[in-house]
N, C-alpha and C. Protein backbone atom coordinates (compact mmCIF):
# COMPACT_ATOMS: atom_id res chain seq x y z
N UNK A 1 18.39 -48.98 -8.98
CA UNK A 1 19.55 -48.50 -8.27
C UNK A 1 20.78 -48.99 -9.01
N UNK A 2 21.42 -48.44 -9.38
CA UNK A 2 23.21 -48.62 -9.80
C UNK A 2 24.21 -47.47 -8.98
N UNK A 3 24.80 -48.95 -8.88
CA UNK A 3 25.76 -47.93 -8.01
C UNK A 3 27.21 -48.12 -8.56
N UNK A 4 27.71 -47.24 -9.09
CA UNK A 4 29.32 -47.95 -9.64
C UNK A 4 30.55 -47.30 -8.49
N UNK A 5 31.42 -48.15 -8.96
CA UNK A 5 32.53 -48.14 -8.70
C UNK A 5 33.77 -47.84 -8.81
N UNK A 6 34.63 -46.58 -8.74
CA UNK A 6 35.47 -46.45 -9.86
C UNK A 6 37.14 -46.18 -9.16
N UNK A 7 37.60 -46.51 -10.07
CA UNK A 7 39.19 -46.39 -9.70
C UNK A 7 39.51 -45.31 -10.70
N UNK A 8 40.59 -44.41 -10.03
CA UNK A 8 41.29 -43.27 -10.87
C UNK A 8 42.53 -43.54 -11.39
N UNK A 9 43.60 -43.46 -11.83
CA UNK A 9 44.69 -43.34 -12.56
C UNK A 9 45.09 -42.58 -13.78
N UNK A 10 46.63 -42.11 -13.35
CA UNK A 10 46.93 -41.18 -14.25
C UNK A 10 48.11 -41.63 -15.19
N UNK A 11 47.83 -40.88 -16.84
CA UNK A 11 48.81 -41.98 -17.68
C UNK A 11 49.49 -40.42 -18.15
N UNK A 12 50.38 -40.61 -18.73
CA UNK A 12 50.78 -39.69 -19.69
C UNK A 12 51.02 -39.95 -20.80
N UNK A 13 50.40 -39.24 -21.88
CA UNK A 13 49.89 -39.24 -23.21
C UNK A 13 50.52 -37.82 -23.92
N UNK A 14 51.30 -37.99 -24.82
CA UNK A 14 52.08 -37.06 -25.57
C UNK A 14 52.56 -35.35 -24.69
N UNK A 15 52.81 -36.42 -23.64
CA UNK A 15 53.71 -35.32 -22.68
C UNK A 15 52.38 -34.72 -21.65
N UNK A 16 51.22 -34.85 -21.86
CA UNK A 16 50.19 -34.31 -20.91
C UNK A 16 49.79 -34.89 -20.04
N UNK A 17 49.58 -35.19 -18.94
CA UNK A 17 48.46 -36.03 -17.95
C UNK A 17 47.16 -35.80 -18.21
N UNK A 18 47.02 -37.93 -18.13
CA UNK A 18 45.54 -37.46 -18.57
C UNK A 18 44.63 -38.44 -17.53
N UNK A 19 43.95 -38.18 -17.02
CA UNK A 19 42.84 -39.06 -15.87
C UNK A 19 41.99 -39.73 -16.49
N UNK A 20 42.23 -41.18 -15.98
CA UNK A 20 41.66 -42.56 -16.58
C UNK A 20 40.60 -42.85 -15.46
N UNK A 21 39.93 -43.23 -15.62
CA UNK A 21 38.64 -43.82 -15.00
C UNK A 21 38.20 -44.70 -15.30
N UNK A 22 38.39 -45.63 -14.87
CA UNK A 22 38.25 -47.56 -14.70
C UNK A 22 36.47 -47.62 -13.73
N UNK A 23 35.51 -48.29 -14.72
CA UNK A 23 34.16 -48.40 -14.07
C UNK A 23 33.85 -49.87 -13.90
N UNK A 24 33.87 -49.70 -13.10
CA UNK A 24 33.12 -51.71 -12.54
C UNK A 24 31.51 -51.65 -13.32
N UNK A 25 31.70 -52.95 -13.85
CA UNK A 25 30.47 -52.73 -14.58
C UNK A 25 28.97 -53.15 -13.86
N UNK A 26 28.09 -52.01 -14.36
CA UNK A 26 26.70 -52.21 -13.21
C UNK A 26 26.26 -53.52 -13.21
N UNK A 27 26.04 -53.60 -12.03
CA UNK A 27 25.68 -55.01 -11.11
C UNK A 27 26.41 -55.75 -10.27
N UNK A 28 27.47 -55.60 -10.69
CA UNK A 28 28.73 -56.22 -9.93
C UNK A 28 28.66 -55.99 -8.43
N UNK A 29 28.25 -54.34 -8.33
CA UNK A 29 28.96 -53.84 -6.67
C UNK A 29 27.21 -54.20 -6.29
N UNK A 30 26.20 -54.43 -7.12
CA UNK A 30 24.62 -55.10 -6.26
C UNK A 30 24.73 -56.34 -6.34
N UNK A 31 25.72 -57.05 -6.75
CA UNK A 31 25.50 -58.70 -6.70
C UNK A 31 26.84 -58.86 -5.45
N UNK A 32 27.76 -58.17 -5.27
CA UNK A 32 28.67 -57.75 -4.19
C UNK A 32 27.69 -57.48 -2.74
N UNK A 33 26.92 -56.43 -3.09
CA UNK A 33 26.27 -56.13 -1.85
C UNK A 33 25.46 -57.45 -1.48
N UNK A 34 24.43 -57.94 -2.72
CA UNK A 34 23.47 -58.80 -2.02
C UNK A 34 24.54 -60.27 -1.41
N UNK A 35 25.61 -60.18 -2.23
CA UNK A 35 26.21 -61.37 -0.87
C UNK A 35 26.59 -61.05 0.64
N UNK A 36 26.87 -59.77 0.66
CA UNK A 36 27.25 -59.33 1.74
C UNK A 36 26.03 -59.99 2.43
N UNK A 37 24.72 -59.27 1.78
CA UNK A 37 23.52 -59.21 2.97
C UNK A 37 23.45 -60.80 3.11
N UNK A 38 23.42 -61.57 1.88
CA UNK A 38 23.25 -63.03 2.55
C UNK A 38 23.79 -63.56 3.63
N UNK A 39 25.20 -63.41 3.58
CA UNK A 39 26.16 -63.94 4.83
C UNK A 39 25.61 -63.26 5.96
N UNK A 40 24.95 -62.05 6.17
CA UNK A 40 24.61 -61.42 7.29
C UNK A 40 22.79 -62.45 7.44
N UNK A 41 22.70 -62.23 6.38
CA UNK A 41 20.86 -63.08 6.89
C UNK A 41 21.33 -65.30 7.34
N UNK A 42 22.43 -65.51 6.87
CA UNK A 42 22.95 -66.91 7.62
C UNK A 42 23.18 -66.44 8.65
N UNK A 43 24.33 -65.17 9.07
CA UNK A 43 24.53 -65.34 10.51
C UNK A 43 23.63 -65.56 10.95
N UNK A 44 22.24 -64.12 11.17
CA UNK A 44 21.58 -64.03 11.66
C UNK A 44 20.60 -65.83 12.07
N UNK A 45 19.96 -66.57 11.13
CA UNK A 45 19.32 -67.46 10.94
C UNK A 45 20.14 -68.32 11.28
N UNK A 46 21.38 -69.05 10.81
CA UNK A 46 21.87 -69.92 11.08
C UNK A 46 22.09 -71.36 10.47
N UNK A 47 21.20 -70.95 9.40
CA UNK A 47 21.33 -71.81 8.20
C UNK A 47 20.56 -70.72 6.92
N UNK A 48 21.59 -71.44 5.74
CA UNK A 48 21.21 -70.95 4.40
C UNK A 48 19.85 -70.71 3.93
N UNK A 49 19.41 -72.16 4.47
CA UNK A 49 17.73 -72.72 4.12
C UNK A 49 17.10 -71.71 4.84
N UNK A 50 17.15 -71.26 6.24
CA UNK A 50 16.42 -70.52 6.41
C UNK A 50 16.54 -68.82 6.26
N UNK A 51 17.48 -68.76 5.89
CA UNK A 51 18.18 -67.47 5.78
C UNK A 51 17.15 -67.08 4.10
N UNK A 52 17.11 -67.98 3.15
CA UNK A 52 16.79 -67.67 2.31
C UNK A 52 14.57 -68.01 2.26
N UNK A 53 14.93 -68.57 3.49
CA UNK A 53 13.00 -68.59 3.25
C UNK A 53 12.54 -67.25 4.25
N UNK A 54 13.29 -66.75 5.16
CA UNK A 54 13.06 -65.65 5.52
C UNK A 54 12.86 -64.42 4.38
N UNK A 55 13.96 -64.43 3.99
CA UNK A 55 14.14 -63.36 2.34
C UNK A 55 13.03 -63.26 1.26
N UNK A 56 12.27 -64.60 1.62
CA UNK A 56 11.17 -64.49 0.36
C UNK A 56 9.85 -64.58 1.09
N UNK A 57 9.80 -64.44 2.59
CA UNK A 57 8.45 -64.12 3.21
C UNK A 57 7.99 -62.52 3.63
N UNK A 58 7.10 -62.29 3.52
CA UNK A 58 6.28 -60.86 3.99
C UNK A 58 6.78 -60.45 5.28
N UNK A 59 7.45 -59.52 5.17
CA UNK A 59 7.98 -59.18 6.78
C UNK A 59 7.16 -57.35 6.91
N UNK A 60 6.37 -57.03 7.74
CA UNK A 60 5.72 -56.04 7.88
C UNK A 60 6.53 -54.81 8.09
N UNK A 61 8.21 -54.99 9.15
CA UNK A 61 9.06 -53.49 8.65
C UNK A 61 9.24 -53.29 7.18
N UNK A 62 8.70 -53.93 6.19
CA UNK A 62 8.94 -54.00 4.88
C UNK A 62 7.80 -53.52 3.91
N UNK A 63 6.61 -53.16 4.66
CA UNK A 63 5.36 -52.73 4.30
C UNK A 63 4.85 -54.11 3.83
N UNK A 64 4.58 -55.07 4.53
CA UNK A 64 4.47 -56.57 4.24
C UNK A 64 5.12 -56.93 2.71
N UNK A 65 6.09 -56.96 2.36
CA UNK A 65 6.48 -57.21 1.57
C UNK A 65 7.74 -58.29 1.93
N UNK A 66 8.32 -59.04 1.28
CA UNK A 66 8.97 -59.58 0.99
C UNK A 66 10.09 -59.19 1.23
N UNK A 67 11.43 -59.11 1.75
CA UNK A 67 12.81 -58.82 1.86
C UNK A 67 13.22 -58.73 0.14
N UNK A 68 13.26 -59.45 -0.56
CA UNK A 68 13.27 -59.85 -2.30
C UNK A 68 13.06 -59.21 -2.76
N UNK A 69 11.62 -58.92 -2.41
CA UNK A 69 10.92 -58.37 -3.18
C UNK A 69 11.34 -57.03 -3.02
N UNK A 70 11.19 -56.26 -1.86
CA UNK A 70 11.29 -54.54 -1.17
C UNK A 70 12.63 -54.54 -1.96
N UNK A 71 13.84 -55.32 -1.95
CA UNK A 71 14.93 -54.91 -2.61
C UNK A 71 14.84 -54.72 -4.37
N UNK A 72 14.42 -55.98 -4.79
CA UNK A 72 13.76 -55.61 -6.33
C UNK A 72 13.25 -54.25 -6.49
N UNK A 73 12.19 -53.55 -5.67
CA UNK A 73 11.45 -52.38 -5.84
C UNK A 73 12.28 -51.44 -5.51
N UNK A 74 12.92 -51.05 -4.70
CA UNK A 74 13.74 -50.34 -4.07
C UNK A 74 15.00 -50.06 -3.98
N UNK A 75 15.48 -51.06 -4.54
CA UNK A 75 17.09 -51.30 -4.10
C UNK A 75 17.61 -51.11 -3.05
N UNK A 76 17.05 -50.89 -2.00
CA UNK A 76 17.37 -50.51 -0.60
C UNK A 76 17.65 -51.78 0.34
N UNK A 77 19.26 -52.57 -0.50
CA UNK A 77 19.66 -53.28 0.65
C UNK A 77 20.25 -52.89 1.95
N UNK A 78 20.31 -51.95 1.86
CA UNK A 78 21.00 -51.17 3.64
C UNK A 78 19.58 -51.40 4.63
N UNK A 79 18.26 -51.23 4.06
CA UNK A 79 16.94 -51.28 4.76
C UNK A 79 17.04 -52.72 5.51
N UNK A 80 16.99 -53.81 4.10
CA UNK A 80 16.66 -55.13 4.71
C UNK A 80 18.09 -55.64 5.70
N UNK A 81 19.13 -54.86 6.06
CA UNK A 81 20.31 -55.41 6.59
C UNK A 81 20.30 -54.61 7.90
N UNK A 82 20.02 -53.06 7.63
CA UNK A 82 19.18 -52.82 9.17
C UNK A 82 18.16 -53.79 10.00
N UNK A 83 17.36 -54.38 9.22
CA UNK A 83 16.69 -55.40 9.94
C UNK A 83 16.96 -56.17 10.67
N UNK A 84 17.87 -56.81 9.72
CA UNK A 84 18.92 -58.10 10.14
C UNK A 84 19.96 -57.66 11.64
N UNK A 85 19.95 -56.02 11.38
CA UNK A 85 20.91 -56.11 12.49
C UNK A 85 20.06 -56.04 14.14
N UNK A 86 18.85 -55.42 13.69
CA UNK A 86 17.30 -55.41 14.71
C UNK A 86 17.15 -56.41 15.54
N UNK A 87 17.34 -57.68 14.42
CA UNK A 87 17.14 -59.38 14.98
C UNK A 87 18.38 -59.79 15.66
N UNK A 88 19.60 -59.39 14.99
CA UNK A 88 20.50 -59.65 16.04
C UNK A 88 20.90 -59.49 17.28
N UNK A 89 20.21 -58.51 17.73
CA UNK A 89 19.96 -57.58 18.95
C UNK A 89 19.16 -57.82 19.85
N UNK A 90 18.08 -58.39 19.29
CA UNK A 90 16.72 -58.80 19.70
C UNK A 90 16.02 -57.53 20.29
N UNK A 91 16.02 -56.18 18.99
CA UNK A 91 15.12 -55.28 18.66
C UNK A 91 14.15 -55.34 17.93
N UNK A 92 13.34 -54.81 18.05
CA UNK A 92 12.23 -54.77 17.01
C UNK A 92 12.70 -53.52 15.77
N UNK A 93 12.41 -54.34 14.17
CA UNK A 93 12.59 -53.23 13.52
C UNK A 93 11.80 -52.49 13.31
C-alpha cells in the first residue's frame, strides 16, 4: 500500500502557468498513519506496553493473525483501528 500525498501550486514560467506538484515521499503518510493507530491502541489499552503486546498477538477479527502482522500483509490500517474502535465500545469486532 502507498498512499501519497500531494500539494498543488501554481508558478509562472516565461509568462505561462504552470502546475507544480509537491509529493510527500512514500512512507511518510504510513508511518503518519501507524502513529495515529498507536495513540488510538494506548487509549484504548492504557499503557504503551500493552498497547504494543496486543499489536503483536493473534487476534481472530484478523483471521488469527497478528494486528502487525494483517497490516504488513495488507496495509489495511483502517481494519485494525476499526477494531480498536469495537473495544472501545465494548463491541465485538
Amino acid at each position: 500500500m502507498v498512499l501519497m500525498a500531494t500539494n498543488e501550486s501554481t508558478s509562472t514560467i516565461g509568462g505561462e502557468t504552470a502546475l507544480l506538484e509537491l509529493t510527500e515521499k512514500p512512507g511518510v503518510a504510513e508511518a503518519q498513519q501507524y502513529s495515529k493507530l498507536m495513540e488510538h491502541a494506548i487509549d484504548t489499552f492504557g499503557s504503551e506496553e500493552t498497547a504494543r503486546e496486543w499489536l503483536s498477538i493473534e487476534c481472530g477479527a484478523l483471521n488469527n493473525q497478528s494486528p502487525n502482522n494483517f497490516i504488513r500483509g495488507t496495509g489495511n490500517l483502517a481494519e485494525v483501528d476499526r477494531i480498536l474502535t469495537c473495544l472501545d465500545y465494548g463491541m465485538i469486532a
